[in-house]
Protein backbone atom coordinates (compact mmCIF):
# COMPACT_ATOMS: atom_id res chain seq x y z
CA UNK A 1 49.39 49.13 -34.06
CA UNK A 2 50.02 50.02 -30.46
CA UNK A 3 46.95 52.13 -29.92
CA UNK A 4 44.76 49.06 -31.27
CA UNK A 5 46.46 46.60 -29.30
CA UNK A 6 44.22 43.66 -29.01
CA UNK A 7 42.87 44.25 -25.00
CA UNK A 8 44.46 47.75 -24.98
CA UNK A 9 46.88 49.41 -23.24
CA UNK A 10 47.31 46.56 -20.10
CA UNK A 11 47.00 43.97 -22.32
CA UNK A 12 50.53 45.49 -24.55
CA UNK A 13 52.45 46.24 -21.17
CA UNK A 14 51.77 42.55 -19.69
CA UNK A 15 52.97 41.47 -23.11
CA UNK A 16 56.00 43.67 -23.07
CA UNK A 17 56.86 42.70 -19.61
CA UNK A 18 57.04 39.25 -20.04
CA UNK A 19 59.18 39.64 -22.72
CA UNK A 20 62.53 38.82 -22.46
CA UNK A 21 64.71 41.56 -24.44
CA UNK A 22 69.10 41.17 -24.72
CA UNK A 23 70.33 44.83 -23.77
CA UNK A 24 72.89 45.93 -26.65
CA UNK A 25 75.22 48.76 -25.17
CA UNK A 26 75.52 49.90 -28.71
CA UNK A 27 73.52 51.99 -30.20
CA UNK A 28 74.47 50.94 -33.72
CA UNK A 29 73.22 47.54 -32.77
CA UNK A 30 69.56 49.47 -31.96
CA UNK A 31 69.72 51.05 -35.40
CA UNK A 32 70.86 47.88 -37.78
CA UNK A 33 68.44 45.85 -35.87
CA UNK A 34 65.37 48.44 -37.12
CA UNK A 35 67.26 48.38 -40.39
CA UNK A 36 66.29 44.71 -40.50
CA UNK A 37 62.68 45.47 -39.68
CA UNK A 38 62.01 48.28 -41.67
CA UNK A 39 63.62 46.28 -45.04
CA UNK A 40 61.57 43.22 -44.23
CA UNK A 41 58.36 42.98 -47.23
CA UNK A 42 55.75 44.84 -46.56
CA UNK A 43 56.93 46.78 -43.48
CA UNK A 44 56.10 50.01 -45.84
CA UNK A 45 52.82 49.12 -47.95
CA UNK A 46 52.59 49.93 -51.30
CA UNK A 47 49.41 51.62 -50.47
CA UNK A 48 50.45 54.19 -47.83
CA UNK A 49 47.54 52.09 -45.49
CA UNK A 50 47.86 49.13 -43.07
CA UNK A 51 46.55 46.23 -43.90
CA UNK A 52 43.94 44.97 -40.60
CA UNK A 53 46.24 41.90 -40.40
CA UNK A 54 49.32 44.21 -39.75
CA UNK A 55 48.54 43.98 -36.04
CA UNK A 56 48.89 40.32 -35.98
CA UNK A 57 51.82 39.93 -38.09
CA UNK A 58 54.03 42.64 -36.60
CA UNK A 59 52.51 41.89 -32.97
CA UNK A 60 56.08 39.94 -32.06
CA UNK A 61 58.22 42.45 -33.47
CA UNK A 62 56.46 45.16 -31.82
CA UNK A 63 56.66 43.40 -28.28
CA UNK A 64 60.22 42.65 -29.03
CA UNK A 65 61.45 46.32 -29.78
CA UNK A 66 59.01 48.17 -26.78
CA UNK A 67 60.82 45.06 -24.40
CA UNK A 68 64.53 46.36 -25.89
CA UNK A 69 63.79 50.12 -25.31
CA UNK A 70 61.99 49.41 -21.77
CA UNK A 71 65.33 47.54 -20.93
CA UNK A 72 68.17 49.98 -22.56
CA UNK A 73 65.80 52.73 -20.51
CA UNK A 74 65.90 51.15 -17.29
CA UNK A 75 69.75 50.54 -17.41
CA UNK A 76 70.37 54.24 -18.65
CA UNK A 77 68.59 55.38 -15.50
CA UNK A 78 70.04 52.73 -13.02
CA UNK A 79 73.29 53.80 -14.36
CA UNK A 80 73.04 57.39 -14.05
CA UNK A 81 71.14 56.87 -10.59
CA UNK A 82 74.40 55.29 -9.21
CA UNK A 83 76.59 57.58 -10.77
CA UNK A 84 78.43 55.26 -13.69
């Protein structure tokens, strides 16, 4: 889904930087929240293959989770760049 992000690469990062994401400082809260995703219908198709509306439907979640890692990321380095 990411590589055929509607308008490409620059058009996912604008998207993921004007997302807003909540920083969890637990990482169980990382993994139950992809527990979540991965158990919603049709995450895994039946078929083995994506379906071409995929991109579209998941397009939210997928903005929401790269916004999440891009912000538990950016703390883990500030943090370790001022010594904490």
């Amino acid at each position: 889904m990411i590589v055929n992000w509607p308008g490409g690469l620059l058009a996912l990062q604008a998207a993921v930087g004007s997302a807003s994401a909540p920083i969890t400082a637990a990482p169980k809260d990382w993994a139950e929240a992809w527990c979540r995703i991965v158990a919603t219908d049709g995450f895994y198709p039946v078929t083995h293959k994506r379906d071409p509306d995929d991109g579209q439907r998941w397009s939210t979640t997928v903005v929401q989770r790269l916004a999440a890692a891009s912000a538990r990321l950016a703390a883990a380095l500030n943090a370790s760049s001022t010594g904490r």
